[in-house]
Protein backbone atom coordinates (compact mmCIF):
# COMPACT_ATOMS: atom_id res chain seq x y z
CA UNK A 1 -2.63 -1.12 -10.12
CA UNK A 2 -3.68 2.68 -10.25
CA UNK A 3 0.53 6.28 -3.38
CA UNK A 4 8.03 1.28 18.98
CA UNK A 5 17.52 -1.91 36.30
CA UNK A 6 20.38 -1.39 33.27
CA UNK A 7 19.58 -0.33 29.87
CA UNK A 8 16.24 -1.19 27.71
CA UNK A 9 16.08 -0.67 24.06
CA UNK A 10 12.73 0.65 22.18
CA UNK A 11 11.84 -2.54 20.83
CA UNK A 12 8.20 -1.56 19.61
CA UNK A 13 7.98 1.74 17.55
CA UNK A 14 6.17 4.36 18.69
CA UNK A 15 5.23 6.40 21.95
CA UNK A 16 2.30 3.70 23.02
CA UNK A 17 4.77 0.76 23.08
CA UNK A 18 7.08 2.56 24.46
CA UNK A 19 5.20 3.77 27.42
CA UNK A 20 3.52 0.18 28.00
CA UNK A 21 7.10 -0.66 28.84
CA UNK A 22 7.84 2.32 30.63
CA UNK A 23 4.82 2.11 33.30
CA UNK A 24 6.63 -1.22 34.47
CA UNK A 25 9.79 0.29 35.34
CA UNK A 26 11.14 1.61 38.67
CA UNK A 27 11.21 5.36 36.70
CA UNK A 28 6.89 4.89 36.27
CA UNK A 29 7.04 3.62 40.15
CA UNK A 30 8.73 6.70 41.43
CA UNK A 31 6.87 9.57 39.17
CA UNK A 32 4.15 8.05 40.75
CA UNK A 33 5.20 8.40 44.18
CA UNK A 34 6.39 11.79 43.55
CA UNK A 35 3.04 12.57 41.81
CA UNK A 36 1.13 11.06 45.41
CA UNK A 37 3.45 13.34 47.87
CA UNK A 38 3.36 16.60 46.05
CA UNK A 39 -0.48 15.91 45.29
CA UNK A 40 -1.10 15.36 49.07
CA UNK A 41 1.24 19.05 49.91
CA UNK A 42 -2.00 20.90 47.64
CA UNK A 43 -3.26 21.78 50.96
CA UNK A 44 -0.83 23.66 52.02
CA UNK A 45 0.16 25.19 49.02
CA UNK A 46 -1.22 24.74 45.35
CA UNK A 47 1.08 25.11 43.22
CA UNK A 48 2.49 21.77 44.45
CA UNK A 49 -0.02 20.66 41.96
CA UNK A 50 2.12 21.84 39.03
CA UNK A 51 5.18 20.18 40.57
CA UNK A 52 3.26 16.82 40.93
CA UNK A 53 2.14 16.87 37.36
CA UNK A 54 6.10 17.72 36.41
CA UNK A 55 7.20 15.14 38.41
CA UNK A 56 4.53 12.41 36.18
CA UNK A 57 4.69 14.03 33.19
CA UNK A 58 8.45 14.74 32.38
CA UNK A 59 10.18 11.20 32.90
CA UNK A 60 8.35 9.43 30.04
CA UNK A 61 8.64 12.67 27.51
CA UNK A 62 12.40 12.71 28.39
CA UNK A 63 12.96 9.24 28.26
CA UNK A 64 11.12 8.98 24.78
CA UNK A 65 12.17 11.86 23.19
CA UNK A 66 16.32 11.41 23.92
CA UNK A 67 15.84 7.63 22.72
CA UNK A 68 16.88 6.42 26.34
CA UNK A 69 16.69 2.62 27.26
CA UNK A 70 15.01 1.20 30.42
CA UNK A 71 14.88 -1.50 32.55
CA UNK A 72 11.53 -3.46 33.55
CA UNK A 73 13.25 -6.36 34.13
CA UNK A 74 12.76 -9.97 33.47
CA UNK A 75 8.99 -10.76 34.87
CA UNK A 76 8.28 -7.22 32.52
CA UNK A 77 9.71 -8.08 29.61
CA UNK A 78 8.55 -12.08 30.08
CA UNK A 79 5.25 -10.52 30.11
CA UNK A 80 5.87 -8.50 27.33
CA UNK A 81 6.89 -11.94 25.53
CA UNK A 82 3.79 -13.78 26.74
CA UNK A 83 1.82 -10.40 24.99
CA UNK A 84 3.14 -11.21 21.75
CA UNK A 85 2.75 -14.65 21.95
CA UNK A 86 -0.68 -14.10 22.69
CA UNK A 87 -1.07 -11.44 20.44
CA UNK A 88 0.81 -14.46 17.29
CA UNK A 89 -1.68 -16.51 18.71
CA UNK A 90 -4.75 -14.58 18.20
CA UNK A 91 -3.85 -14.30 14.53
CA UNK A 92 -4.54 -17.82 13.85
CA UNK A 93 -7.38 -18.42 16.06
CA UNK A 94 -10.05 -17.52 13.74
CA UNK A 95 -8.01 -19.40 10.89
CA UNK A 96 -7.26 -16.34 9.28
CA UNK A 97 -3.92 -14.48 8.91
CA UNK A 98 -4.05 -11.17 9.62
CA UNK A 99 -2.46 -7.97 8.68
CA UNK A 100 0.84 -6.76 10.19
CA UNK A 101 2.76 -3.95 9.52
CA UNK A 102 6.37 -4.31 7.70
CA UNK A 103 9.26 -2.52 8.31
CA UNK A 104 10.87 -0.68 5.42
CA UNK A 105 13.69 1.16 4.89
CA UNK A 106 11.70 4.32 3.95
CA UNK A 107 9.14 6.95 5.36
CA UNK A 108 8.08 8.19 1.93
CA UNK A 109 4.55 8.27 0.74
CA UNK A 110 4.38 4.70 -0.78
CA UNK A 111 1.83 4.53 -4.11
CA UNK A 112 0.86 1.37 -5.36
CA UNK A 113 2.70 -2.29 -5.19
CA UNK A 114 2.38 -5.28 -7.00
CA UNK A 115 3.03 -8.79 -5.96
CA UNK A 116 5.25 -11.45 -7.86
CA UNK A 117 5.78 -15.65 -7.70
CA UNK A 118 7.75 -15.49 -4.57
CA UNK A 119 8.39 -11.32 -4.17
CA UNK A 120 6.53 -8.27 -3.47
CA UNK A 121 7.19 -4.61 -4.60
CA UNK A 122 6.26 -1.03 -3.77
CA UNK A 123 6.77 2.26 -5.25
CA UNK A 124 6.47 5.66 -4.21
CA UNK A 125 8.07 9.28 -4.18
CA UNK A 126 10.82 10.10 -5.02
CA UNK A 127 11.73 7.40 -6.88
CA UNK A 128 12.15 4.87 -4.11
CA UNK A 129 11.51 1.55 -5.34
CA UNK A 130 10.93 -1.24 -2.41
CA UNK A 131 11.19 -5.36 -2.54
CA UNK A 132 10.52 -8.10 -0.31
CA UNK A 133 11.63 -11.80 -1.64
CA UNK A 134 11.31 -13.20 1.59
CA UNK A 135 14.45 -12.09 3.43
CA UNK A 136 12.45 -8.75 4.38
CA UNK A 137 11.71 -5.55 2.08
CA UNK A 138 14.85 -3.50 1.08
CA UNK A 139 15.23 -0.56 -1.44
CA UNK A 140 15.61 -1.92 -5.16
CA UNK A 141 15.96 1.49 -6.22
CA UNK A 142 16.58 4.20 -3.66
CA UNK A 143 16.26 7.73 -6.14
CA UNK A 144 14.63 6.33 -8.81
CA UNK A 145 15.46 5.63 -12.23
CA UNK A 146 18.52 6.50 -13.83
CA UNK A 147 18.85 8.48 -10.15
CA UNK A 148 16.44 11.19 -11.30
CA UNK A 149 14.27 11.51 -8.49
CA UNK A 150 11.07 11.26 -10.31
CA UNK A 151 7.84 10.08 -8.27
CA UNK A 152 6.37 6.74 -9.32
CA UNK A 153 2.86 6.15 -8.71
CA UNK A 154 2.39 2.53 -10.62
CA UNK A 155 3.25 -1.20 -10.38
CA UNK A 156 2.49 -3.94 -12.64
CA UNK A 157 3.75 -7.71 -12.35
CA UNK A 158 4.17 -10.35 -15.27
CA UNK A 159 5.46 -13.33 -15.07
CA UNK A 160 9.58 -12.68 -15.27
CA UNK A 161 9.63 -8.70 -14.12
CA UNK A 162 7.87 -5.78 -12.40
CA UNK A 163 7.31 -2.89 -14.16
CA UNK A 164 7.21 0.77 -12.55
CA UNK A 165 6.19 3.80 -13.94
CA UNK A 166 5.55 7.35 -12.64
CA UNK A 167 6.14 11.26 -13.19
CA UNK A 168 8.29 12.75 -16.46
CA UNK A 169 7.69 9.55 -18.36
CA UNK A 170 9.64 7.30 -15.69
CA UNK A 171 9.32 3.84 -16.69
CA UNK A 172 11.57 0.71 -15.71
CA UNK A 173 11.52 -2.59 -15.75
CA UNK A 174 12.54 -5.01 -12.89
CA UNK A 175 13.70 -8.60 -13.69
CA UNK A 176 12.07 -10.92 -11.22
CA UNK A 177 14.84 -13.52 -10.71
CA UNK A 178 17.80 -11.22 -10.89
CA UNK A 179 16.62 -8.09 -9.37
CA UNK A 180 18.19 -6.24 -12.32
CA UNK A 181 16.48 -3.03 -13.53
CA UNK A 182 16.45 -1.56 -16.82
CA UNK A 183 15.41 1.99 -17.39
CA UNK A 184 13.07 2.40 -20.35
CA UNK A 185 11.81 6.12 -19.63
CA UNK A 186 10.11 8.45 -22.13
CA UNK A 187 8.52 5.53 -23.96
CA UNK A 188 9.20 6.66 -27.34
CA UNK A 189 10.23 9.87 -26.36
CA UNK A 190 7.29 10.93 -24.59
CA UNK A 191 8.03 12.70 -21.04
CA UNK A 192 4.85 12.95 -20.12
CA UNK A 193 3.77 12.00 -16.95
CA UNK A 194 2.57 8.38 -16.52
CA UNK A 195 -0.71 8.02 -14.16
CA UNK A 196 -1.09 4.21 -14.86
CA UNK A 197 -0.05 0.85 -15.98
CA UNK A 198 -0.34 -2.70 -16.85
CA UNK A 199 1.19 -5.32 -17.77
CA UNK A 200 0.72 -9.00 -19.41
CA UNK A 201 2.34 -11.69 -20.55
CA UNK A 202 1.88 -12.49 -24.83
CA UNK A 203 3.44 -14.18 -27.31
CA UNK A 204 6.41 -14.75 -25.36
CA UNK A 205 6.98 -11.62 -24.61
CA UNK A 206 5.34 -8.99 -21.86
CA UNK A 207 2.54 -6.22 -23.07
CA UNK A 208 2.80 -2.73 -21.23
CA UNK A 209 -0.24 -0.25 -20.84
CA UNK A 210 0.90 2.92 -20.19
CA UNK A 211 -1.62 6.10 -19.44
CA UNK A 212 -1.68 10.05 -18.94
CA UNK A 213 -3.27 12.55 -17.35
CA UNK A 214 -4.67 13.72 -20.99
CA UNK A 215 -6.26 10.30 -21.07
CA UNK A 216 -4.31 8.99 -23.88
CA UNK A 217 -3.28 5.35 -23.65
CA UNK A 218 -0.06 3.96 -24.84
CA UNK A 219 0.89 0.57 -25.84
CA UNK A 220 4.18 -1.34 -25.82
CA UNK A 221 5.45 -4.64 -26.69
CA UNK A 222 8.65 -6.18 -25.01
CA UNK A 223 10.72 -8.96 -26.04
CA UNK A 224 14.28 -9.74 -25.68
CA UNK A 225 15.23 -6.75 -24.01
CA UNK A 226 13.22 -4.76 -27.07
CA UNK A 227 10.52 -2.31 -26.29
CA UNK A 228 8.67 -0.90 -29.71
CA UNK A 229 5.54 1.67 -28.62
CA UNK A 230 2.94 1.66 -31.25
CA UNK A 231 1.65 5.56 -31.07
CA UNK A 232 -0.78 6.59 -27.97
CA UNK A 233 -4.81 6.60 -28.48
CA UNK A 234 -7.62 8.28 -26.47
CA UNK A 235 -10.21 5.61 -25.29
CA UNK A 236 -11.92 7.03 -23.37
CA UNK A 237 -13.56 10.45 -22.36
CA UNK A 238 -9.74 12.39 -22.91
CA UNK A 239 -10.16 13.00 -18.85
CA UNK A 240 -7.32 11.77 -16.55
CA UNK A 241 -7.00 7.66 -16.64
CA UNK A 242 -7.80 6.65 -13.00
CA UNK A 243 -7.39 2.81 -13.84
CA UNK A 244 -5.52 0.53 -16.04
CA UNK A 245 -5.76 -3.22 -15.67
CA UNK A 246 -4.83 -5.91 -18.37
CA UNK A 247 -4.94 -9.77 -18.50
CA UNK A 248 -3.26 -12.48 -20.13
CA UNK A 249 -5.87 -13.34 -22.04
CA UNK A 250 -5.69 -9.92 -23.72
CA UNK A 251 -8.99 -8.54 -21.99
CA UNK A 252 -8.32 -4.90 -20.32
CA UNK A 253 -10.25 -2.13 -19.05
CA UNK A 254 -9.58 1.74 -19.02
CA UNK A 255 -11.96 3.82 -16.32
CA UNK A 256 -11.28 7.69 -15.82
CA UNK A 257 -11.93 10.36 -13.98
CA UNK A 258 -15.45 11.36 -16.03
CA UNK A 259 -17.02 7.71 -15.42
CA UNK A 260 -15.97 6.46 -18.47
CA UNK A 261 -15.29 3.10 -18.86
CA UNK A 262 -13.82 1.27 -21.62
CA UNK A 263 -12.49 -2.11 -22.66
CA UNK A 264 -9.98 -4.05 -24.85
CA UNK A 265 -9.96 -7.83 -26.21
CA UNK A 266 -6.31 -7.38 -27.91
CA UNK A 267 -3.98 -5.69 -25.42
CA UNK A 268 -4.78 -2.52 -26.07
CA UNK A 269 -4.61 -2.27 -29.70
CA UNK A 270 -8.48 -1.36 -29.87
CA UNK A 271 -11.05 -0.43 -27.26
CA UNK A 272 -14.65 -0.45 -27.20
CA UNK A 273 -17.27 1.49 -24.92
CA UNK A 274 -18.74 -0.40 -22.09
CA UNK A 275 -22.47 0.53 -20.96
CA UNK A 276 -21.73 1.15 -16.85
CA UNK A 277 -23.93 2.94 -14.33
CA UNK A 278 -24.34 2.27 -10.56
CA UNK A 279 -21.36 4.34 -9.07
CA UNK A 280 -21.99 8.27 -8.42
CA UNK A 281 -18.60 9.53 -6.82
CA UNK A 282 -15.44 9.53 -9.14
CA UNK A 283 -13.52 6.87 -10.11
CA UNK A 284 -10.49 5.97 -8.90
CA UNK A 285 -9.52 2.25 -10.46
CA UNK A 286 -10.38 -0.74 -12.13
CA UNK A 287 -9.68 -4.52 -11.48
CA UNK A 288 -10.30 -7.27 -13.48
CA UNK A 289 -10.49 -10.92 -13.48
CA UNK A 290 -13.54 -12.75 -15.33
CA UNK A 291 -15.05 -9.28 -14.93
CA UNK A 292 -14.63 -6.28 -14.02
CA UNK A 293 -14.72 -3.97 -10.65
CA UNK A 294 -14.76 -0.52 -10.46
CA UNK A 295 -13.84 1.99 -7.33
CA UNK A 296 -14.61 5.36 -6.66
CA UNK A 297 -13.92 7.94 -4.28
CA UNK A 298 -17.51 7.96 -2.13
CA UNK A 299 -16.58 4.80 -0.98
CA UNK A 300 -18.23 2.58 -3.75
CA UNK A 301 -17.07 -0.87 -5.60
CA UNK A 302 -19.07 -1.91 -8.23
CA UNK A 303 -18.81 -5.58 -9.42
CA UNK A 304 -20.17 -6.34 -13.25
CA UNK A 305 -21.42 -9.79 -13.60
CA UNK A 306 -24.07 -11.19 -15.48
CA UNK A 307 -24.84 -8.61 -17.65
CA UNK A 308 -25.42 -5.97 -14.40
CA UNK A 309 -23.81 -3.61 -12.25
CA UNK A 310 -23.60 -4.27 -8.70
CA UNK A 311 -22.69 -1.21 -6.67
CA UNK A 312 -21.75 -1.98 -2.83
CA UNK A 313 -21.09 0.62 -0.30
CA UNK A 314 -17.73 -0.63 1.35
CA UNK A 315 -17.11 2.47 3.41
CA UNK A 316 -17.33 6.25 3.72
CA UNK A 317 -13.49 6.62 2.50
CA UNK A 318 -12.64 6.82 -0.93
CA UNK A 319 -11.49 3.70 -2.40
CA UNK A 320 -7.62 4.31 -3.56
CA UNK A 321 -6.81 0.97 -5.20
CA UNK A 322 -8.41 -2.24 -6.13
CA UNK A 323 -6.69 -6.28 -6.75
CA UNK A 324 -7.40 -9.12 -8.07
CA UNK A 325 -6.05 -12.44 -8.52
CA UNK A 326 -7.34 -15.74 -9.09
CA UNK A 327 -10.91 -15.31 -6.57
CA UNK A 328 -9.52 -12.84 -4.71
CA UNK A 329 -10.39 -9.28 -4.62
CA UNK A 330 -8.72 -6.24 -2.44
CA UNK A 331 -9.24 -3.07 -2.04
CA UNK A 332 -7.79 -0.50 0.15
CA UNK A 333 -9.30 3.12 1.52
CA UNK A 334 -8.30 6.91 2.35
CA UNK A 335 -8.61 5.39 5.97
CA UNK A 336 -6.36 3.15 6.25
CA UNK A 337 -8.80 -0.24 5.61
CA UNK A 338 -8.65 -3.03 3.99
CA UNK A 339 -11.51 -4.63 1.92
CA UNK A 340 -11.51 -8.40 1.13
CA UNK A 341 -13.50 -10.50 -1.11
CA UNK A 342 -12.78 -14.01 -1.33
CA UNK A 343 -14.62 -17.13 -2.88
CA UNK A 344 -17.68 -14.67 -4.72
CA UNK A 345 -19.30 -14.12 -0.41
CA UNK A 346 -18.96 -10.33 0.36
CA UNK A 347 -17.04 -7.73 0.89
CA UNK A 348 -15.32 -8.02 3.97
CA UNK A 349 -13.76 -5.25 6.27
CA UNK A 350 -10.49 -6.50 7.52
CA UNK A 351 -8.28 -4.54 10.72
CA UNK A 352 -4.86 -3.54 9.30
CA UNK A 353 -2.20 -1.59 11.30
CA UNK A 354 -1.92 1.16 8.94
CA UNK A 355 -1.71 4.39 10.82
CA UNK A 356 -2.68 6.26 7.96
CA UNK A 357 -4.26 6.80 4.28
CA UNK A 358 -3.13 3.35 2.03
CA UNK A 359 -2.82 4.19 -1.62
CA UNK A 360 -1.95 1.19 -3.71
CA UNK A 361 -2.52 -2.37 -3.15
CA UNK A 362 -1.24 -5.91 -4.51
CA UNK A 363 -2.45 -9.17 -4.40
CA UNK A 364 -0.41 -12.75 -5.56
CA UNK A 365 -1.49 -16.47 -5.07
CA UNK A 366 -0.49 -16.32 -1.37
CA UNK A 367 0.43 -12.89 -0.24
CA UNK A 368 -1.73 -9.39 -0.37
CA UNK A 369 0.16 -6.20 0.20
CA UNK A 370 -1.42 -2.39 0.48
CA UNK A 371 0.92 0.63 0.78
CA UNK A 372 0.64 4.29 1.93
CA UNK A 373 1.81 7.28 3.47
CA UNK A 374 4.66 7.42 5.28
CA UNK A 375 6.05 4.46 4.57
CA UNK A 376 3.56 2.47 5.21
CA UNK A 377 3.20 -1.15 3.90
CA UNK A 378 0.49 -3.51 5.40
CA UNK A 379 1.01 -7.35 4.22
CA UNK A 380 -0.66 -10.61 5.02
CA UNK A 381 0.11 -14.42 3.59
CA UNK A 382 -2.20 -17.04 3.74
């Protein structure tokens, strides 16, 4: 599931890039000339001190904030090459690929994402509706769907489409080869707004999980372009859904708000109670693959195997999403990290560029993807 001596361009976003550049420049070598003579005239006068921390200060803030180019020249900017050669380099050293920031065509708060055979996907507010098959992420769906503007805070992948879902019953479905979306709001007529979903393929066709903020669960069968809703049931405790996950093998799992935690063997036509202790903070999701994980929002994933609950402290952020796919586990935090377990070892801490809270998270056969605000999507390939 479950929100960077002619002209230089700003190549790397952001102040810090840009003033790595700008301290190898003839502009940096004169401030700081200025800033030498005017601090050695203090003696005779102090307020040259104010003019020598002008004559520092105001070239870079100028520079950066009217978007002018510089020139460092070609040693600079060959060492700025051999930097992120070094820097390409390092992310294969260990054997591991790391994380690296994308860039998207958006700066809204980006909820949750899912990841497809060959594409990846993220949704957020406003309606904005992100994709990445390989040529780079672009906007699937700028304003949402049917252009109404309405938040979406979920992401679910089957085999052949993507399905979204979000505030005033938004809910559309993506095809995966043709990029084509079809806008299946209000699922049977209900306008309420979905917190949750999650999809599977069945019977040659694609089950959808869809949840509220009353709790209720609805489900929804699609095939050949048909979508019939059978009528919405309560699993749970009737608290907000915090997680929906379903599998192809027809085994799902419902946590909310209150703790509760229930599962389903036949898509979501019936659920039953499962016993769970082990987490004290609220819960904020639920992945599945053999079994189940649960997240919460002291910073807790607990892992059911075996008959027992395995809580693990992962950090002192809440958890905002959990993954899973094949061995592979992921969840992302409040803080902007990244938690990775792999082959049944441990949960790992992993360094990601976000710059802020991540919200959602996505995980494929060979591509993980966590999203959050601002814009902000985080991806690695392995």
């Amino acid at each position: 599931m479950s929100r960077y001596s002619g002209p230089m361009t700003r190549r790397t976003t952001g102040f810090v890039g840009f003033y790595r550049r700008y301290t190898k420049t003839w502009v940096h070598a004169l401030a700081t000339a200025a800033l030498t003579a005017f601090g050695t005239l203090t003696f005779v006068d102090t307020r040259f001190a104010a003019l020598a921390i002008v004559a520092y200060v105001l070239p870079p803030v100028v520079l950066y904030s009217t978007r002018a180019e510089l020139v460092y020249g070609e040693q600079a900017a060959d060492e700025e090459q051999a930097e992120s050669s070094d820097s390409d380099s390092r992310s294969t050293d260990d054997g591991k690929a790391h994380w690296t920031a994308a860039t998207v065509p958006t700066t809204r708060p980006l909820r949750d994402a899912a990841v497809t055979d060959g594409a990846a996907y993220a949704v957020g507010d406003g309606g904005v509706v992100l994709v990445d098959d390989g040529s780079g992420w672009s906007a699937a769906l700028a304003d949402g769907l049917g252009a109404s503007g309405n938040d979406l805070s979920g992401a679910s992948a089957t085999t052949a489409a993507v399905w979204v879902a979000g505030d005033g019953g938004a809910l559309g479905r993506i095809d995966a080869g043709t990029g084509r979306h079809v806008d299946h709001s209000a699922p049977a007529d209900d306008t309420t707004n979905i917190v949750a979903i999650a999809t599977a393929d069945v019977d040659g066709g694609e089950a959808v999980l869809v949840a509220d903020g009353g709790g209720r669960v609805r489900r929804g069968v699609h095939r050949d372009g048909d979508l019939a809703w059978d009528a919405p049931v309560t699993p749970a405790s009737g608290s907000s859904v915090a997680g929906l996950t379903l599998g192809e093998d027809g085994v799902g799992y419902v946590c909310d708000t209150a703790g509760a935690l229930v599962k389903t063997t036949d898509c979501g036509r019936t659920f039953t109670e499962v016993g769970f202790d082990g987490v004290e903070g609220t819960l904020t999701d639920v992945a599945a693959t053999a079994t189940p994980t649960v997240s919460s929002d002291d910073g807790v994933a607990a892992r059911y195997d075996t008959g027992t609950w395995t809580p693990e402290r992962l950090g002192d952020a809440a958890l905002t999403g959990l993954a899973a796919s094949g061995d592979r586990w992921l969840a992302c935090a409040a803080d902007g990290a990244v938690f990775e377990w792999t082959d049944g070892s441990a949960w790992e801490r992993t360094t990601t560029p976000a710059g802020g809270p991540l919200y959602g998270t996505g995980l494929g056969a060979d591509r993980a993807v966590a999203v959050g605000d601002g814009g902000t999507v985080v991806e690695r390939r392995w």
